[in-house]
N, C-alpha and C. Protein backbone atom coordinates (compact mmCIF):
# COMPACT_ATOMS: atom_id res chain seq x y z
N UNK A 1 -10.53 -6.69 -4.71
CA UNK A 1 -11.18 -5.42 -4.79
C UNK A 1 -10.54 -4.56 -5.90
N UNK A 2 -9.37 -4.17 -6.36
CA UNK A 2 -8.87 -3.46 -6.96
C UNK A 2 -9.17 -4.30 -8.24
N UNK A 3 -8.84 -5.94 -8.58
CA UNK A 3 -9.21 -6.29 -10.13
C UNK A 3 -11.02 -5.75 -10.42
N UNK A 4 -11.70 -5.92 -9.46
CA UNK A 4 -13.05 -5.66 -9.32
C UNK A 4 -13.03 -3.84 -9.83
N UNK A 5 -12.20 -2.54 -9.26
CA UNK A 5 -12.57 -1.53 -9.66
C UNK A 5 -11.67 -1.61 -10.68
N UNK A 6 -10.87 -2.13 -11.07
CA UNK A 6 -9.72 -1.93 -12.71
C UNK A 6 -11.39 -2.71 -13.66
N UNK A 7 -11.98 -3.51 -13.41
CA UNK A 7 -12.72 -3.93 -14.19
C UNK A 7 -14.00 -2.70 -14.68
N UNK A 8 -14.56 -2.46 -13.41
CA UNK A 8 -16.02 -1.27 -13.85
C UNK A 8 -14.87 -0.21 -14.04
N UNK A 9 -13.72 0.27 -14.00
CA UNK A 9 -13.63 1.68 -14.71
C UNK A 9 -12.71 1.47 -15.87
N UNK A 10 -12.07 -0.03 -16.23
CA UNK A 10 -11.77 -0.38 -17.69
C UNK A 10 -13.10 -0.56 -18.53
N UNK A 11 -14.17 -1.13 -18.41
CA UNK A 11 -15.40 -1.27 -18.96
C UNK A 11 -16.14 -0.07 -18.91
N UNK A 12 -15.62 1.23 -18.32
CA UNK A 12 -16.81 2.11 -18.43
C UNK A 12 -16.05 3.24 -18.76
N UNK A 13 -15.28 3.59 -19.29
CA UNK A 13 -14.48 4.28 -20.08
C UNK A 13 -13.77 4.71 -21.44
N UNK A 14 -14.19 5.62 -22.21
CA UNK A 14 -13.80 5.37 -23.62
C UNK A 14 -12.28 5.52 -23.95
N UNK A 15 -11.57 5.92 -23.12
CA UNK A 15 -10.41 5.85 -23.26
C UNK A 15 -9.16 5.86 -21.67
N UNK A 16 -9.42 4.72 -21.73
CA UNK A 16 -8.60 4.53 -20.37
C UNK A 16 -7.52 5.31 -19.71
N UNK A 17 -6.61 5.39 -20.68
CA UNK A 17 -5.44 6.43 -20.29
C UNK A 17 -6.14 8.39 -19.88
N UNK A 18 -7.25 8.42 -20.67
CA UNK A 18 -7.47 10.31 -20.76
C UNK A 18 -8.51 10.04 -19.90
N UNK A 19 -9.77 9.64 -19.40
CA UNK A 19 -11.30 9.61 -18.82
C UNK A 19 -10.34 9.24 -17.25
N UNK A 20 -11.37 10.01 -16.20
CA UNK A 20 -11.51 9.49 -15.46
C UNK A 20 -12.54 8.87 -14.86
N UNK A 21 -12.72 8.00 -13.87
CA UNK A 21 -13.87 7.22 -13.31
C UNK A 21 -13.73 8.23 -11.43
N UNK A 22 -15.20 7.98 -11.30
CA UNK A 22 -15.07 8.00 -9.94
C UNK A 22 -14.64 7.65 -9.06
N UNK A 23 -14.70 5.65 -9.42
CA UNK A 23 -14.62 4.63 -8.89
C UNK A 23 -12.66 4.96 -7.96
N UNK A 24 -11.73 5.21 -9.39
CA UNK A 24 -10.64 5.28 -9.14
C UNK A 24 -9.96 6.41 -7.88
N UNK A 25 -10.85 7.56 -7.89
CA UNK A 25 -10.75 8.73 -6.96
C UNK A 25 -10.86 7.96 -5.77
N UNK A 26 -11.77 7.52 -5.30
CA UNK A 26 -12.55 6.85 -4.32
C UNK A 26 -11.61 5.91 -3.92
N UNK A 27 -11.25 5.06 -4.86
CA UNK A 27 -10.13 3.38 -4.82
C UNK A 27 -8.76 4.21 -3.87
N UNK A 28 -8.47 5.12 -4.21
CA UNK A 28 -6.90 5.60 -4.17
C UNK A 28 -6.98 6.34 -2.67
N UNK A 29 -8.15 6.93 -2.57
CA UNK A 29 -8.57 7.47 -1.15
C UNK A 29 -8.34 6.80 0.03
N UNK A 30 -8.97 5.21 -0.39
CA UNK A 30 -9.46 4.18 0.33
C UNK A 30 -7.86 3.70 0.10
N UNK A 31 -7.03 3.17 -0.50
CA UNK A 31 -6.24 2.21 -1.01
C UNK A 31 -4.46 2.69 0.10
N UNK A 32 -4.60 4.49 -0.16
CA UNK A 32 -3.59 4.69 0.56
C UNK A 32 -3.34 4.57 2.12
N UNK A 33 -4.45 5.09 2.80
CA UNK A 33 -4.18 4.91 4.29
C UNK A 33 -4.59 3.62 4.43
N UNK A 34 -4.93 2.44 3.59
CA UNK A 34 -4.89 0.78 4.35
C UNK A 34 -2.92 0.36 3.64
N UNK A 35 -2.51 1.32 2.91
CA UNK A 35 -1.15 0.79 2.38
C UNK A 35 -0.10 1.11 3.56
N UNK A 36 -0.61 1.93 4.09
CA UNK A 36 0.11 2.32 5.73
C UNK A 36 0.01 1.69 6.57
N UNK A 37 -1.18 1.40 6.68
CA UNK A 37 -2.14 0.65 8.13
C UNK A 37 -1.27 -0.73 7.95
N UNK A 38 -1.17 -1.62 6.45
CA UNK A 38 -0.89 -2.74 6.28
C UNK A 38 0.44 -2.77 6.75
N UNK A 39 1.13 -1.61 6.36
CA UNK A 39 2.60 -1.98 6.81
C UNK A 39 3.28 -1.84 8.35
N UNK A 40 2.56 -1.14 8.64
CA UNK A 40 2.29 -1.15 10.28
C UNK A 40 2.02 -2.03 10.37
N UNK A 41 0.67 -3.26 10.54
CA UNK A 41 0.21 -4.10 10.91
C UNK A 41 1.24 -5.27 10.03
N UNK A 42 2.20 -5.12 9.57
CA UNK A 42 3.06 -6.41 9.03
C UNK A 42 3.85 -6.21 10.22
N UNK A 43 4.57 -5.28 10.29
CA UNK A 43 5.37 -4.95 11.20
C UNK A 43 5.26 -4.95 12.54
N UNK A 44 3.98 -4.77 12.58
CA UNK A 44 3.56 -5.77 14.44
C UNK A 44 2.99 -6.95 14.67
N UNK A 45 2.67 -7.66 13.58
CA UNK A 45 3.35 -8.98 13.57
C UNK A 45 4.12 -9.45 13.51
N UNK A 46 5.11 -9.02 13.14
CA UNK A 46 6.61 -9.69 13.28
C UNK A 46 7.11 -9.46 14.58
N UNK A 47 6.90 -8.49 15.05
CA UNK A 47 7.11 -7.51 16.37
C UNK A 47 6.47 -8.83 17.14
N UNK A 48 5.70 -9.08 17.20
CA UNK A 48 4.99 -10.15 18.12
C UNK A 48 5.63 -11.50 18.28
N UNK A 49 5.60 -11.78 17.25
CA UNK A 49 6.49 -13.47 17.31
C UNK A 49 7.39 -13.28 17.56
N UNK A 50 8.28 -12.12 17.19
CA UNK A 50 9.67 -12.39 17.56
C UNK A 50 9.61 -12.29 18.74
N UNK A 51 8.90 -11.67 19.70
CA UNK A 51 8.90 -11.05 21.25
C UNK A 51 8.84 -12.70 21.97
N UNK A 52 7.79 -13.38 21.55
CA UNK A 52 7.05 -14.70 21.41
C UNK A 52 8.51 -15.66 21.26
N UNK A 53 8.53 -15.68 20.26
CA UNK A 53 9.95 -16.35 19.63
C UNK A 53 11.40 -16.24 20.88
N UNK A 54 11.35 -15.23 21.36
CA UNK A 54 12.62 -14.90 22.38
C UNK A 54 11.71 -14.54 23.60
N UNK A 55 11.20 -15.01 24.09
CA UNK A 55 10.27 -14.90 25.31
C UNK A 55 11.72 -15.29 26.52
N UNK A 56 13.04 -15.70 26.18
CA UNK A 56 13.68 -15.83 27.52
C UNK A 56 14.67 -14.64 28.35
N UNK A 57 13.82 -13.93 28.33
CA UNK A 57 14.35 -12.65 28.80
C UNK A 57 15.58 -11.92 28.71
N UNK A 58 16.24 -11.99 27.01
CA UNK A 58 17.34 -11.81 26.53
C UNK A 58 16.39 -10.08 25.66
N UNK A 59 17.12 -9.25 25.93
CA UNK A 59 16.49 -8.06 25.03
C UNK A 59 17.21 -8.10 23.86
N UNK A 60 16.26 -7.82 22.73
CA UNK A 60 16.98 -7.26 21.43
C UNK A 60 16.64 -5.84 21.18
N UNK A 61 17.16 -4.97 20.54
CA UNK A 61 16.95 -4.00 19.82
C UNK A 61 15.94 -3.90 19.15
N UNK A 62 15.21 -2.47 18.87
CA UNK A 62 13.99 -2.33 17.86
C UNK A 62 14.81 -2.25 16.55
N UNK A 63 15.89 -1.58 16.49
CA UNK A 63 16.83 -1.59 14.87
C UNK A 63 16.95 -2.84 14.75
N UNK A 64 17.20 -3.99 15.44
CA UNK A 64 17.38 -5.22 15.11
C UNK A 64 16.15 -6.21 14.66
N UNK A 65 14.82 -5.54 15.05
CA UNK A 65 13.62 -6.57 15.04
C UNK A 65 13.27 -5.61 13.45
N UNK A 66 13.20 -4.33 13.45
CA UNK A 66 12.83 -3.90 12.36
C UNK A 66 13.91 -4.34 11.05
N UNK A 67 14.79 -4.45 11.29
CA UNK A 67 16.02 -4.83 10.33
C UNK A 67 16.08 -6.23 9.81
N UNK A 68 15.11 -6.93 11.00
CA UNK A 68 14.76 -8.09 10.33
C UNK A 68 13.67 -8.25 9.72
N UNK A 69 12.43 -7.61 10.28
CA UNK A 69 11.65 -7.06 9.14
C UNK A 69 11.69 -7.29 7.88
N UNK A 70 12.47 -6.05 8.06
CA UNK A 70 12.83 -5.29 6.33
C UNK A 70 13.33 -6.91 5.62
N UNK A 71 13.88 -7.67 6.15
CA UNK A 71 14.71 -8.52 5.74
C UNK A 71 13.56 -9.56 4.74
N UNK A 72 12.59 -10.12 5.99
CA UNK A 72 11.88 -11.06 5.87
C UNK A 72 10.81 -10.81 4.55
N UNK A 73 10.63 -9.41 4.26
CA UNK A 73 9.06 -8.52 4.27
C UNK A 73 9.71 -7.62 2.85
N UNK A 74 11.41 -7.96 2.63
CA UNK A 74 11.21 -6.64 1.50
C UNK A 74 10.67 -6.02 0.12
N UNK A 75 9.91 -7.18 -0.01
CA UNK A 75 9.47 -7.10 -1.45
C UNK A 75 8.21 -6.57 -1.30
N UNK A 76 7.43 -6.79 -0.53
CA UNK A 76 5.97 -6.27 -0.26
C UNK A 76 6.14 -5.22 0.93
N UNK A 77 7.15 -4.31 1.41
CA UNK A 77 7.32 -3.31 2.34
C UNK A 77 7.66 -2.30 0.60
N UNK A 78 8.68 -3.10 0.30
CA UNK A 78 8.61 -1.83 -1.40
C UNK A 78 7.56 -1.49 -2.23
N UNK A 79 6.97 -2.92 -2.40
CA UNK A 79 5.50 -2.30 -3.46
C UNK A 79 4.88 -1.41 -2.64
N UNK A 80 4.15 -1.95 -1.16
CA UNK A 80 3.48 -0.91 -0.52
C UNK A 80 4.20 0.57 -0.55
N UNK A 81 5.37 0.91 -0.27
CA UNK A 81 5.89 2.29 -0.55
C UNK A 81 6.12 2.39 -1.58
N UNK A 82 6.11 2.13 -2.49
CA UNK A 82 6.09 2.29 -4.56
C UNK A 82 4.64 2.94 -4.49
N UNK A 83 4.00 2.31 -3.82
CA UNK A 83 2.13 2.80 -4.56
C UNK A 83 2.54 3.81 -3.69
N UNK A 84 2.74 3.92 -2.25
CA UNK A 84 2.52 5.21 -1.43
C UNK A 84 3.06 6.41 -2.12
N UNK A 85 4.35 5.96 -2.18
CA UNK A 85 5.28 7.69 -2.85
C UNK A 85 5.26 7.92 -4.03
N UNK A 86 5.16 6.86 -5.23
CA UNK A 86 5.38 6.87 -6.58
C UNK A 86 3.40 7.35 -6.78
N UNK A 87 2.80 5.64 -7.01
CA UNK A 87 2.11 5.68 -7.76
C UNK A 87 1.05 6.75 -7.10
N UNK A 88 0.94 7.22 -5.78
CA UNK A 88 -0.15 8.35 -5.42
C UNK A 88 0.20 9.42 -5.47
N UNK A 89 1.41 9.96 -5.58
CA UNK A 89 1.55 11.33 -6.64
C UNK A 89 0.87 10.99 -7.92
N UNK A 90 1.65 10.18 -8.64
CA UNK A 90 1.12 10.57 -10.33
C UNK A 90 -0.21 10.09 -10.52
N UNK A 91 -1.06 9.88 -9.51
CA UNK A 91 -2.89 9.75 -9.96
C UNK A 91 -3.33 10.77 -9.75
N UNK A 92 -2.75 11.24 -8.54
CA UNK A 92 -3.45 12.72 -7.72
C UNK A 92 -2.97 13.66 -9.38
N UNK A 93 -1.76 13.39 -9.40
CA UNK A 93 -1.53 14.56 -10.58
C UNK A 93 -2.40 14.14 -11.92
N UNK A 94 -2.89 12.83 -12.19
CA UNK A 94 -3.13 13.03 -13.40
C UNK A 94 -4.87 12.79 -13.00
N UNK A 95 -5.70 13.07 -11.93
CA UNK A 95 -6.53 13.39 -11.99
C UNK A 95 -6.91 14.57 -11.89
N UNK A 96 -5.82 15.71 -11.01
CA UNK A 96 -6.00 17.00 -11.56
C UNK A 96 -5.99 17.43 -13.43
N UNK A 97 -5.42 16.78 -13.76
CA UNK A 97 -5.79 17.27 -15.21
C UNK A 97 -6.62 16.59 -16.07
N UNK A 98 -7.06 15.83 -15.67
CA UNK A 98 -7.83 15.35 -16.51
C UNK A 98 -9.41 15.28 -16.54
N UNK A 99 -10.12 15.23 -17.65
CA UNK A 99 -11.65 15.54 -17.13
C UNK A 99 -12.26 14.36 -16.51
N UNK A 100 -13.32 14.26 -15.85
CA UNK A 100 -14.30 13.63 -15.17
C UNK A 100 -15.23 12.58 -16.19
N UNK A 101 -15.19 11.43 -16.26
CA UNK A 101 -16.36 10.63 -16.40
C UNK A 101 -17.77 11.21 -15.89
């Protein structure tokens, strides 16, 4: 989906960096609350198997299941929070200034 909207608003734009597209407003709308949802939903899958995984009635810790998490998951728990905190400030900001397609 995203090579699909980088494609219609690279092709329909005279200058990529200054124009904006609709498409992209819309993409980033849509793009941030599934970048949440996803990391939640990584994270209760793991939550699951491991529960699954130790089904013999030994308790672990949630710092310990999330810590493994982080462990298993950290490269794609960072991009998803890179786009969340980084890259959706600086669109929001640079579609406030910039004009409209």
């Amino acid at each position: 989906m995203a090579a699909f909207a980088g494609f219609i608003i690279t092709s329909s734009c005279k200058h990529v960096m200054k124009d904006r597209h609709w498409i992209s407003t819309d993409y980033v709308v849509f793009a941030v609350p599934y970048m949440a949802y996803d990391i939640y939903a990584m994270y209760l899958c793991h939550w699951f198997k491991h529960k699954a995984k130790h089904s013999n009635g030994l308790k672990t810790s949630s710092t310990n299941i999330v810590i493994d998490f982080l462990k298993k998951n950290f490269l794609i728990v960072l991009h998803h929070l890179t786009l969340l905190l980084v890259c959706f400030p600086i669109v929001v900001v640079r579609f406030h200034h910039s004009t409209p397609l």
